[in-house]
Protein backbone atom coordinates (compact mmCIF):
# COMPACT_ATOMS: atom_id res chain seq x y z
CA UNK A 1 33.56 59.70 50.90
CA UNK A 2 34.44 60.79 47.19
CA UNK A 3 32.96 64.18 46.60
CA UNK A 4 34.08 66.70 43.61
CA UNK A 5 35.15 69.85 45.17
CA UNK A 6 35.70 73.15 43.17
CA UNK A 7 37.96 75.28 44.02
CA UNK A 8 38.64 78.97 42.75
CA UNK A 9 41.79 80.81 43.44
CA UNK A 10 43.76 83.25 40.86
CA UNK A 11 47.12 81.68 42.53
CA UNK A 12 48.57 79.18 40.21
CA UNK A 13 50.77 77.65 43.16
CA UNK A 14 47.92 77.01 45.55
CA UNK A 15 45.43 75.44 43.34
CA UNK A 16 47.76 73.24 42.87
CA UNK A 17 48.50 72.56 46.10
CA UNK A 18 45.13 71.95 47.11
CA UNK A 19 44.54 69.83 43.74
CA UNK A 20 47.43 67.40 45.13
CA UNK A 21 46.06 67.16 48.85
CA UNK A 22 42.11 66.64 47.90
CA UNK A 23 43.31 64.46 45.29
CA UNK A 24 45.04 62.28 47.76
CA UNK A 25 42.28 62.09 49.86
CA UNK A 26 40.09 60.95 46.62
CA UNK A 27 38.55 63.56 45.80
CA UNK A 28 37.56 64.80 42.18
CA UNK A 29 38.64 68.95 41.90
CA UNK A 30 38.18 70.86 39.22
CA UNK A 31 40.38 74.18 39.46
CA UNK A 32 39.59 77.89 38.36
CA UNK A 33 41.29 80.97 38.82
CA UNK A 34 38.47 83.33 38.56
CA UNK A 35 34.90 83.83 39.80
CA UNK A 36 33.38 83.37 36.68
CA UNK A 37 34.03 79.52 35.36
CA UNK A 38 33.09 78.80 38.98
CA UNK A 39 29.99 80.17 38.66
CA UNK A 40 29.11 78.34 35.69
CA UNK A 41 30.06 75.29 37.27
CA UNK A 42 27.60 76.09 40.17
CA UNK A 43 24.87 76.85 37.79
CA UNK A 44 25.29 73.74 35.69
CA UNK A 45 24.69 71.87 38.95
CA UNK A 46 28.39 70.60 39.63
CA UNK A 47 30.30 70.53 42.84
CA UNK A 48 29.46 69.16 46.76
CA UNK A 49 31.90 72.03 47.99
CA UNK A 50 33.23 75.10 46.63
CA UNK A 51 36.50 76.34 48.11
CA UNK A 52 37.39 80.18 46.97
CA UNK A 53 39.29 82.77 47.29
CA UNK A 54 38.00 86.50 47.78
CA UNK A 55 40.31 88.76 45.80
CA UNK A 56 39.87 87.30 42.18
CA UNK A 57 40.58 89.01 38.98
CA UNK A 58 36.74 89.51 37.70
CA UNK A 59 34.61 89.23 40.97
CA UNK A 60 35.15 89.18 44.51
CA UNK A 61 34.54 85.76 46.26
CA UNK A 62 32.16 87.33 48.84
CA UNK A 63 29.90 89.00 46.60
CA UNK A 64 29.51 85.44 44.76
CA UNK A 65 28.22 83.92 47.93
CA UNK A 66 25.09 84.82 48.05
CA UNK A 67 24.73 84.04 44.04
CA UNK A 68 25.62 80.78 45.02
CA UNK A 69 23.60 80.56 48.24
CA UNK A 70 20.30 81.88 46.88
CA UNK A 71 20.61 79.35 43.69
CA UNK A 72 22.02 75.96 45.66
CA UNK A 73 21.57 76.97 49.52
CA UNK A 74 22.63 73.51 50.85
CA UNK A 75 26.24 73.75 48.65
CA UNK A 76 28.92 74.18 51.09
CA UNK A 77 31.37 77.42 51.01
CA UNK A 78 34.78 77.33 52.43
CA UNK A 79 36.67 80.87 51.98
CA UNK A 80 40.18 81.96 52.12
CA UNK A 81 41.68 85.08 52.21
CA UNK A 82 44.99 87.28 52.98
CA UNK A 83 42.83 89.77 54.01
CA UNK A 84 42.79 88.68 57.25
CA UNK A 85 40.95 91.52 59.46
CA UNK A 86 37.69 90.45 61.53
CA UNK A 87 36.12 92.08 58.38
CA UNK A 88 36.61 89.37 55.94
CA UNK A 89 35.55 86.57 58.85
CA UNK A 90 32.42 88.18 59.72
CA UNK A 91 31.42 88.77 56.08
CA UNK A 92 32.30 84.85 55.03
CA UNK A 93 29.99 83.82 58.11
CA UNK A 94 27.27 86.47 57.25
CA UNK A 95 27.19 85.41 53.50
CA UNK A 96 26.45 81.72 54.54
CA UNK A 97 30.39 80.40 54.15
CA UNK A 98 30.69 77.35 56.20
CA UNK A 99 34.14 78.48 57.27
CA UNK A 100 36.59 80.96 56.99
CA UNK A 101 40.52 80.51 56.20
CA UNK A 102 43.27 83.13 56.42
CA UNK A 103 46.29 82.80 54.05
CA UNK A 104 48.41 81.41 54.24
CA UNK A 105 46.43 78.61 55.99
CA UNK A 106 47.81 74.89 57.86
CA UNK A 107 46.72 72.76 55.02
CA UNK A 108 46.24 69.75 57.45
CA UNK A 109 43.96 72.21 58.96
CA UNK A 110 42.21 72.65 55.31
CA UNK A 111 41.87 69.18 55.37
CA UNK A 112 39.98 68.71 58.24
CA UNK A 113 37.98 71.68 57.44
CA UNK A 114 36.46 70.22 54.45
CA UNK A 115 36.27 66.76 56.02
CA UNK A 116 33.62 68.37 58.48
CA UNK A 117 32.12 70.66 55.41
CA UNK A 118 31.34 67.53 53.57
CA UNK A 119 29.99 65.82 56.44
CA UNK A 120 27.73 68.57 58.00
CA UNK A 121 25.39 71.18 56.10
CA UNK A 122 25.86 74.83 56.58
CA UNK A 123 23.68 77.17 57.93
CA UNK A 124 22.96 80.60 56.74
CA UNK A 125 24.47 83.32 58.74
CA UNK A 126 21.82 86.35 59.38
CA UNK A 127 22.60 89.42 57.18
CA UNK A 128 24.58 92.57 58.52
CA UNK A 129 25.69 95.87 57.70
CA UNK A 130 29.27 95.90 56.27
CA UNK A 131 31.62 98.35 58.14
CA UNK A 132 34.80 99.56 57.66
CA UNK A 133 38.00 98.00 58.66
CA UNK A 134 39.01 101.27 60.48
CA UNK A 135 35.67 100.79 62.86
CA UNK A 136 35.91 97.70 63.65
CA UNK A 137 36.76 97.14 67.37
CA UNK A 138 39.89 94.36 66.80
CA UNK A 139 43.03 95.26 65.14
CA UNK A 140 45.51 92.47 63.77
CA UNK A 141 46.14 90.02 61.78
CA UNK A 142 48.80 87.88 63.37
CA UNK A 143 47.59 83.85 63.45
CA UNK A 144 46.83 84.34 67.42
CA UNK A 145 44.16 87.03 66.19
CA UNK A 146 42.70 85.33 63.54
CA UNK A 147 41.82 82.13 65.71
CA UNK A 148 39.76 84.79 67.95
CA UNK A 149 37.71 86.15 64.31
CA UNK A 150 36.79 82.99 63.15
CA UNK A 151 35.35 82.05 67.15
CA UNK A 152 33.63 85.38 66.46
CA UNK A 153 32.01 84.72 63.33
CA UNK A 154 30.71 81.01 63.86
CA UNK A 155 29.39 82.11 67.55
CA UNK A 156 27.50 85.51 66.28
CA UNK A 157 24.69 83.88 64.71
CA UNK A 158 23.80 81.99 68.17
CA UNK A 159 22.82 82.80 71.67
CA UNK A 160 25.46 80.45 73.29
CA UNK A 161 26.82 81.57 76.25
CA UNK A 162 30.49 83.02 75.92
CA UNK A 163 33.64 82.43 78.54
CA UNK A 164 35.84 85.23 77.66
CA UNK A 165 39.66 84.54 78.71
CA UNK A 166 42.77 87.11 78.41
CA UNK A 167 45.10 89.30 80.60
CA UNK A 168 44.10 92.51 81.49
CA UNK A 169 43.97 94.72 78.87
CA UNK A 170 43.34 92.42 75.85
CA UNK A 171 40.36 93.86 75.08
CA UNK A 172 37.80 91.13 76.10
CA UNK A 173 34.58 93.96 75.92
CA UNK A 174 35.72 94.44 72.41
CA UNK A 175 35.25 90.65 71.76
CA UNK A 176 32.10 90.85 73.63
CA UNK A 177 30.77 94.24 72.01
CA UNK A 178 31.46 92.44 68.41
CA UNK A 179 29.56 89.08 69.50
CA UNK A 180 26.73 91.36 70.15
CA UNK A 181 27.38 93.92 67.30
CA UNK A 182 27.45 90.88 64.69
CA UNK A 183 24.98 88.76 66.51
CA UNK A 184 21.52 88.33 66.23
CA UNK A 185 20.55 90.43 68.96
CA UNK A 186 22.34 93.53 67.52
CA UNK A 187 18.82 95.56 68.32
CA UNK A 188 18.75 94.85 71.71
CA UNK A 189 21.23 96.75 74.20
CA UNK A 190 24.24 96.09 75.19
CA UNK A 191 24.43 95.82 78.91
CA UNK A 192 28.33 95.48 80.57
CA UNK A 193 28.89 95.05 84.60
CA UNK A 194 31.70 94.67 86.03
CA UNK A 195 32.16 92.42 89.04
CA UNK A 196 35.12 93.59 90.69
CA UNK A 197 33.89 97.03 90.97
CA UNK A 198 30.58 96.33 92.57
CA UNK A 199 30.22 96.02 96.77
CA UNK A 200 29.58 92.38 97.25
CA UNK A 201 26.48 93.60 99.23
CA UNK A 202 24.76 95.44 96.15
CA UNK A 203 25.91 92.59 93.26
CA UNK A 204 22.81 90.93 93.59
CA UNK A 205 20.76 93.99 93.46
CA UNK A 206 22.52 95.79 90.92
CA UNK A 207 22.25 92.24 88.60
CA UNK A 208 18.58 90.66 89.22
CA UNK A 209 16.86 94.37 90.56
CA UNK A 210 15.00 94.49 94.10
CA UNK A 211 11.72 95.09 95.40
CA UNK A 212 10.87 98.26 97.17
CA UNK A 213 11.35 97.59 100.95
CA UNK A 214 13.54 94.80 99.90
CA UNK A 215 16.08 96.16 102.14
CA UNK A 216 17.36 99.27 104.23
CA UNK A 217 17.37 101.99 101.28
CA UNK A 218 15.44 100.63 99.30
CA UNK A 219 12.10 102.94 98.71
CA UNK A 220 11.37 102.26 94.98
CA UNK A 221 11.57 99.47 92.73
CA UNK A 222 15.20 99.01 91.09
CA UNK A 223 15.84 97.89 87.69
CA UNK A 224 18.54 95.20 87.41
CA UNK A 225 21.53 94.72 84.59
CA UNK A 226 19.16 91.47 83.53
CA UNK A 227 16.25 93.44 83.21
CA UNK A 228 18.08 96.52 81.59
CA UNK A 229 19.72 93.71 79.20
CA UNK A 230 16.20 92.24 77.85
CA UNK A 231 16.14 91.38 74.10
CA UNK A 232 20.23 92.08 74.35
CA UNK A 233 23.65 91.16 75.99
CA UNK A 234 24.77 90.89 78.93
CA UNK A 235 28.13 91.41 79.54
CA UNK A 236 30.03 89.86 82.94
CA UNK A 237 32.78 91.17 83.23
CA UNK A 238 35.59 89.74 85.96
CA UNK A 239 33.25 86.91 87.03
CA UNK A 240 35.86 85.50 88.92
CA UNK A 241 35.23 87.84 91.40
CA UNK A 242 31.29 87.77 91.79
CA UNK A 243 30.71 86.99 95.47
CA UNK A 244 29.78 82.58 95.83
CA UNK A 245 26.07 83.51 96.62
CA UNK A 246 25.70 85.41 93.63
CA UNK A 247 27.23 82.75 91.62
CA UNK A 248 24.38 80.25 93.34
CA UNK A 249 21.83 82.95 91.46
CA UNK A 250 23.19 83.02 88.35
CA UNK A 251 23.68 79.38 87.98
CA UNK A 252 19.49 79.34 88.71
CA UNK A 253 19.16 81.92 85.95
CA UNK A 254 21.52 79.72 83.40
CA UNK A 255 19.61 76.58 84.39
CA UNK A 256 15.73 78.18 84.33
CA UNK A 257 16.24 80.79 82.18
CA UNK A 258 14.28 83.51 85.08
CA UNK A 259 15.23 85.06 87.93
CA UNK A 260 13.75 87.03 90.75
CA UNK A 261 14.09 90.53 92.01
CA UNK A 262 15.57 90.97 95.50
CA UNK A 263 12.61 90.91 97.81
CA UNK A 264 10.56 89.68 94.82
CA UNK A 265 8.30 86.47 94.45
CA UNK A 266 7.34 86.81 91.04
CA UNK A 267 9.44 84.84 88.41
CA UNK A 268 11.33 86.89 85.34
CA UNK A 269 11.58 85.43 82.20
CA UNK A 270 15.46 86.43 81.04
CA UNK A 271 15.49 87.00 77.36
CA UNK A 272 19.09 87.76 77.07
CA UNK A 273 22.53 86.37 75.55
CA UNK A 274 24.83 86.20 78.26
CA UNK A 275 28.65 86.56 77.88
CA UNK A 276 31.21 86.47 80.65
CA UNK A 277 34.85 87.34 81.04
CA UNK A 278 37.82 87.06 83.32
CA UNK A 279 41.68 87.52 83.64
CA UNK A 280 41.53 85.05 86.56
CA UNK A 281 42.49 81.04 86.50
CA UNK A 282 39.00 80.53 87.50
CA UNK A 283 40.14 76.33 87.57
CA UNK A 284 42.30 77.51 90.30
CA UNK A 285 39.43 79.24 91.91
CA UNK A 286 37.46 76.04 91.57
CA UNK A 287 40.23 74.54 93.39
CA UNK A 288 40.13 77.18 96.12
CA UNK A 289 36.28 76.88 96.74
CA UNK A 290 36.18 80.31 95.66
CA UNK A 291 33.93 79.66 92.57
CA UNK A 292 31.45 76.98 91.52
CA UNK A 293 32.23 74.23 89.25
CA UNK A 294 29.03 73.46 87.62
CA UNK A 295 28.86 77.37 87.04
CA UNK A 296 32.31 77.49 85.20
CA UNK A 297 30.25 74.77 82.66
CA UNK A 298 27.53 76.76 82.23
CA UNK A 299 29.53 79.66 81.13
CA UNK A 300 32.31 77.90 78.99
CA UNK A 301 30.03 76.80 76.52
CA UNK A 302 32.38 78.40 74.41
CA UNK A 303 35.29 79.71 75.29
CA UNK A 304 37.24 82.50 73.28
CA UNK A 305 41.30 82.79 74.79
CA UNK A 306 42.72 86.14 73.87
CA UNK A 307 46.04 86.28 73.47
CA UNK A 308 48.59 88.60 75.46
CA UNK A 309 50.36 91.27 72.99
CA UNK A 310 53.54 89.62 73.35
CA UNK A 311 52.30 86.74 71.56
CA UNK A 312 51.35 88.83 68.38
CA UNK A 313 53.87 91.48 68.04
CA UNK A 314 53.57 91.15 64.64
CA UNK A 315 49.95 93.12 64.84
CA UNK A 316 51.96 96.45 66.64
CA UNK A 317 52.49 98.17 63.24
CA UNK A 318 49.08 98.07 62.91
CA UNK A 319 48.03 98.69 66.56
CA UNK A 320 50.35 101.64 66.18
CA UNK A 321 48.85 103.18 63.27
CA UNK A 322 45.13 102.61 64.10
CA UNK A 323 45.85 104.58 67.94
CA UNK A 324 47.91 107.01 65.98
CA UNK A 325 44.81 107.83 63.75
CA UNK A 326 42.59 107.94 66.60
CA UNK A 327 44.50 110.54 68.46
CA UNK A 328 45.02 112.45 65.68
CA UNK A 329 41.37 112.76 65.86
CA UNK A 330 40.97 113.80 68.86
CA UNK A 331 43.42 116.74 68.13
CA UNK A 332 46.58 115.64 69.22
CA UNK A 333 49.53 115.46 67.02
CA UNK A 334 49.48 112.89 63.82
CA UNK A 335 53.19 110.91 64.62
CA UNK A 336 55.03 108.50 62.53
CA UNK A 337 58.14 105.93 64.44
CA UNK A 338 60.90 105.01 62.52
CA UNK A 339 61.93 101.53 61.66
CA UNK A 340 64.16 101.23 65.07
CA UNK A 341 61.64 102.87 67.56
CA UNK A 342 58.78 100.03 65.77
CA UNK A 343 61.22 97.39 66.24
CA UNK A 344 61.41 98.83 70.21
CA UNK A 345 58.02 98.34 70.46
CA UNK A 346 57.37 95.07 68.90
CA UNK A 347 60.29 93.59 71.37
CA UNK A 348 58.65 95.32 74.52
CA UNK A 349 56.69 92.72 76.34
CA UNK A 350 53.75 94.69 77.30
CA UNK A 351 52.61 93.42 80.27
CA UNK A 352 49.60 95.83 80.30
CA UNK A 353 48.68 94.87 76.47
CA UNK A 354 47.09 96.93 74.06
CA UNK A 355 45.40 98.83 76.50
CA UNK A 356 49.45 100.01 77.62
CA UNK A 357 50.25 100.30 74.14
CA UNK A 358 47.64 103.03 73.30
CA UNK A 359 48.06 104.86 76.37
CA UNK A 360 51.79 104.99 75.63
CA UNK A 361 50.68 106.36 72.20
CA UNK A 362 48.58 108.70 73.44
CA UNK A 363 51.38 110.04 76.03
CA UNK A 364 53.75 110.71 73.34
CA UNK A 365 51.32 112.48 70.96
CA UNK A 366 50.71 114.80 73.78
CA UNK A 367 53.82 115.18 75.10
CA UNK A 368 56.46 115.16 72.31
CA UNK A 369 56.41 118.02 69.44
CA UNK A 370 58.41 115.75 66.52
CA UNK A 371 56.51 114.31 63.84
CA UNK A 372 58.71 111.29 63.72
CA UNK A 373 59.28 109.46 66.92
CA UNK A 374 62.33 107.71 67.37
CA UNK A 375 63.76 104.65 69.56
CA UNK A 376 65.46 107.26 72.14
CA UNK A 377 62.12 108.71 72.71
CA UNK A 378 60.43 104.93 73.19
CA UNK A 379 62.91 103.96 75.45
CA UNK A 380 62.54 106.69 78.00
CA UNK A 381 58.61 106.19 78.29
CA UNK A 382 58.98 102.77 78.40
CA UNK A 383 61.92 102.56 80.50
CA UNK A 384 59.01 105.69 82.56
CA UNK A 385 56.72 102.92 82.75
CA UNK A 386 58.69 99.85 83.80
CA UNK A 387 60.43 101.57 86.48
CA UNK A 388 57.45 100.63 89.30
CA UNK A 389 57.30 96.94 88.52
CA UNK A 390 60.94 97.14 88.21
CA UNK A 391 61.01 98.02 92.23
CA UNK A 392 58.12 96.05 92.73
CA UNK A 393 60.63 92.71 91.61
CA UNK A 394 63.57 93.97 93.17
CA UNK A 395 62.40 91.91 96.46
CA UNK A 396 62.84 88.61 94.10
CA UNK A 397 59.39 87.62 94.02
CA UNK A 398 58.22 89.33 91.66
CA UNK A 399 61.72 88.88 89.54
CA UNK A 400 61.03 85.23 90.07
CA UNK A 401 57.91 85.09 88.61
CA UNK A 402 58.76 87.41 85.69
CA UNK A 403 61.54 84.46 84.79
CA UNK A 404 59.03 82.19 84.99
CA UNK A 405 56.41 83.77 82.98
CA UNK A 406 59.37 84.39 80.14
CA UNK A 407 60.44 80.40 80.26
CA UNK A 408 57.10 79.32 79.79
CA UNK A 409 56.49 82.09 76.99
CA UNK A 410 59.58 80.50 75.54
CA UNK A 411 58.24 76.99 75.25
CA UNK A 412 55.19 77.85 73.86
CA UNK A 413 56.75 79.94 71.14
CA UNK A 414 58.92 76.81 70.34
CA UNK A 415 56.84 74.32 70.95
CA UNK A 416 58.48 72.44 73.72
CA UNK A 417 61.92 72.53 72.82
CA UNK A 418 64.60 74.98 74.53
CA UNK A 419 68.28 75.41 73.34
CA UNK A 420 70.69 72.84 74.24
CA UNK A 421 72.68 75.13 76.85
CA UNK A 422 73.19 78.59 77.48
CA UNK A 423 69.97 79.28 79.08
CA UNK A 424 71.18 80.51 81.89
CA UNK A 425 73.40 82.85 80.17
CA UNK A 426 70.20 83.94 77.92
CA UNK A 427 68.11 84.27 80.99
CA UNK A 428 70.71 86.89 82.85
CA UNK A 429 71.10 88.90 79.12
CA UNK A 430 67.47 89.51 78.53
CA UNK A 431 67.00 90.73 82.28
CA UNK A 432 69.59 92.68 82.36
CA UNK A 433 68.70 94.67 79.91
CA UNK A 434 65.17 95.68 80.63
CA UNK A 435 66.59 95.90 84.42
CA UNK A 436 69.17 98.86 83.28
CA UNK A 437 66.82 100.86 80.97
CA UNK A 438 63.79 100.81 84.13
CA UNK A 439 67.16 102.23 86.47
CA UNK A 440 68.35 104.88 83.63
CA UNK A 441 64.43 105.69 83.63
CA UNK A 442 64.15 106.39 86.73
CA UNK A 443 66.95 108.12 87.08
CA UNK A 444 66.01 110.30 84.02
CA UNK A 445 69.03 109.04 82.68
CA UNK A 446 71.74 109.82 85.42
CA UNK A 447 74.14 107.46 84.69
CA UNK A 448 75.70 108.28 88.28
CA UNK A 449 72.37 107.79 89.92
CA UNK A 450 71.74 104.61 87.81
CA UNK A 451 75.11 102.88 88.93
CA UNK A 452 74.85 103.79 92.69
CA UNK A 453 71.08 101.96 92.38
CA UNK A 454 72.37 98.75 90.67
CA UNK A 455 75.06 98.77 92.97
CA UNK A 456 77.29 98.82 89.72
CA UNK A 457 80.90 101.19 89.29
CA UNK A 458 79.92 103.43 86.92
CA UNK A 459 82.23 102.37 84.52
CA UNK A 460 80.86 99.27 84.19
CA UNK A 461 77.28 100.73 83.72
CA UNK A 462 78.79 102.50 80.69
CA UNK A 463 80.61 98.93 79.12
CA UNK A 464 77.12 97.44 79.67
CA UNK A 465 75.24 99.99 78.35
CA UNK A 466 77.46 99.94 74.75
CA UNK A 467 77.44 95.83 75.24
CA UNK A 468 73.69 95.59 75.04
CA UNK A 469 73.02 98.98 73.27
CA UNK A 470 70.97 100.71 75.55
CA UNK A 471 70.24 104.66 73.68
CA UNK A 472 71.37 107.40 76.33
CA UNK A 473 68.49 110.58 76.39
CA UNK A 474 70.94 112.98 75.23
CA UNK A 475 71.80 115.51 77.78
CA UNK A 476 72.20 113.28 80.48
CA UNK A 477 75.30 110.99 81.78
């Protein structure tokens, strides 16, 4: 389908880029580099899709939104931007864009994007309060992060339920908290229980609320997280480990829409978004018999993946900063890191996430007096850190699934392919590494201690430690 298709962007090089591609595609597109011209286009009736920038010389792209939307609301809106925070995605999708691209974009993915913009009309997003970047709950904007804003911005205007996925310490109630922040049902509360630290006895209780008498203890009426949640969100946390007749009572409330107290006969009506969240393989739970299938559909409606932090290290500078900020706040020291402590920290592999990162940060803002933090002082709290786990794997187990986890890291991050030898030599160099600096760690740097633990002469300790260039806490040998 021929369509003409306007596009506004003040850089030369990518209007022409996108002139070339919707041209081959046979498309008419007329090109602009400021807010202006397109808007006199608009006016004069022209276009079936408008694709624009935000930063332009004269206007910015999300103020002419609504412009465009009050005067042709069925015109289709596709916006780019290189400011690429959960700011700019939840303003496109509030303004009434169709969709939301971050620079610099996958232009087979542009493709496809205005494929489905010609082919479907957009809604209009309910309004919101803007907010500034420094308040908004997710920080980053690394291509891993920006796949999890743009979920966030086309799912906040429903009441779809949302399957949550992500190691522990992602931040999956941030997710959940902007859903309902951004949503629709931003008035109503915010509700968040989580499964894994509630008795399996009380889950059903503390979820649906019980009748008095319902059972031993029970001498008034209690109010359950569904009830408490009305007109809101409800947040599951850890589903995977909600007890298999609790599961049978939520899949009742997802297929009804009510529920009954414990001990009650009277049906509830539950007025509520529901989103859910787990660090668990719940399709190997499924396997297991340890959680229901045709629950796991009625909760993936759609799914949001979070990624780990070691597969956007590029967002640490920024992670860095924002904790930095925030415990300056709270009265603890304001710190800086040079270039070779940031580089420290962007290799780490966090296997605790963001939520180790900021404690980390928040350890050395309490505990160290300099300003500027350096990579001696990273080293020792994270070498601090990974010396448990370190003598958790020492058993093999544990080192054995480490390996794994890093090979498998490795093919995603190269998309298949692997080098054509030397892995095993690559393997034993990025172990041994991490496995000295946990040992010099834990031996507060006692290179005599360190060598007798390794089962190393400490000579060779010290040729290792200059091979790989491991930094020594000064004082100690």
């Amino acid at each position: 389908m021929s369509a003409t298709i306007l596009v506004a962007d003040d850089d030369r090089a990518i209007r022409m880029v996108l002139s070339q591609a919707l041209a081959r595609l046979g498309h008419d597109v007329r090109l602009t580099g400021n807010a202006a011209t397109l808007w006199r286009w608009v006016a004069d009736g022209e276009g079936d899709l408008v694709i624009t920038d935000v930063i332009m010389p004269d206007e910015n792209g999300l103020d002419l939104i609504p412009r465009i939307k009050k005067l042709r609301p069925d015109l289709r809106i596709i916006v780019m931007s290189a400011q690429n925070t959960l700011l700019t995605a939840v303003k496109a999708a509030e303004r009434g864009a169709f969709e939301y691209l971050p620079k610099p974009f996958d232009l087979r993915e542009l493709v496809n994007v205005v494929e489905r913009a010609l082919s479907n009309p957009a809604g209009n997003a309910p309004p919101g309060a803007d907010e500034p970047e420094e308040q908004l709950p997710l920080i980053g904007r690394s291509p891993a992060m920006q796949e999890v804003y743009r979920a966030i911005a086309r799912l906040m205007g429903t009441d779809l339920t949302v399957m949550i996925t992500g190691e522990s310490g992602t931040g999956k109630e941030l997710v959940a908290r902007a859903l309902h922040d951004y949503g629709k049902r931003r008035a109503g509360p915010f509700v968040a229980i989580n499964m894994a630290a509630i008795p399996r006895e009380l889950i059903e209780s503390e979820l649906f609320g019980h009748e008095r008498g319902a059972f031993t203890g029970a001498t008034a009426r209690g109010i359950g997280r569904f009830e408490q949640a009305k007109g809101g969100t409800l947040f599951l946390d850890e589903i995977g480990d909600m007890p298999f007749e609790a599961q049978t009572r939520l899949l009742r409330v997802l297929q009804e829409g009510e529920y009954t107290a414990v001990g009650g006969r009277t049906p509830i009506r539950a007025d509520i978004r529901i989103i859910a969240a787990t660090h668990r393989d719940l399709s190997q739970l499924i396997r297991q018999g340890a959680f229901r299938e045709d629950l796991f559909y009625r909760l993936n409606v759609a799914p949001i993946r979070l990624p780990p932090l070691r597969e956007r290290s590029s967002d640490i500078p920024a992670l860095v900063r924002h904790f930095s900020t925030l415990a300056a706040k709270e009265g603890l020291s304001a710190k800086t890191f040079d270039e070779a402590a940031m580089e420290r920290l962007r290799r780490y592999r966090w296997p605790g996430n963001v939520r180790e990162l900021e404690n980390l940060l928040r350890r050395i803002a309490a505990l160290y007096p300099q300003e500027t933090i350096g990579v001696d002082i990273v080293e020792a709290e994270l070498a601090e850190t990974a010396a448990a786990p370190a003598a958790e794997a020492a058993d093999g187990e544990g080192l054995a699934a480490a390996v794994e986890r890093h090979i498998h890291d490795y093919f995603v991050a190269h998309k298949g392919t692997l080098p054509a030898s030397g892995l095993y030599d690559r393997v034993l160099r990025e172990i041994e590494r991490p496995l000295i600096v946990a040992t010099l760690g834990a031996t507060r740097g006692n290179q005599i201690k360190a060598a007798h633990l390794l089962g190393l002469n400490r000579n060779t300790l010290r040729k290792k430690i200059r091979e790989l260039d491991i930094p020594v806490v000064r004082g100690l040998k």
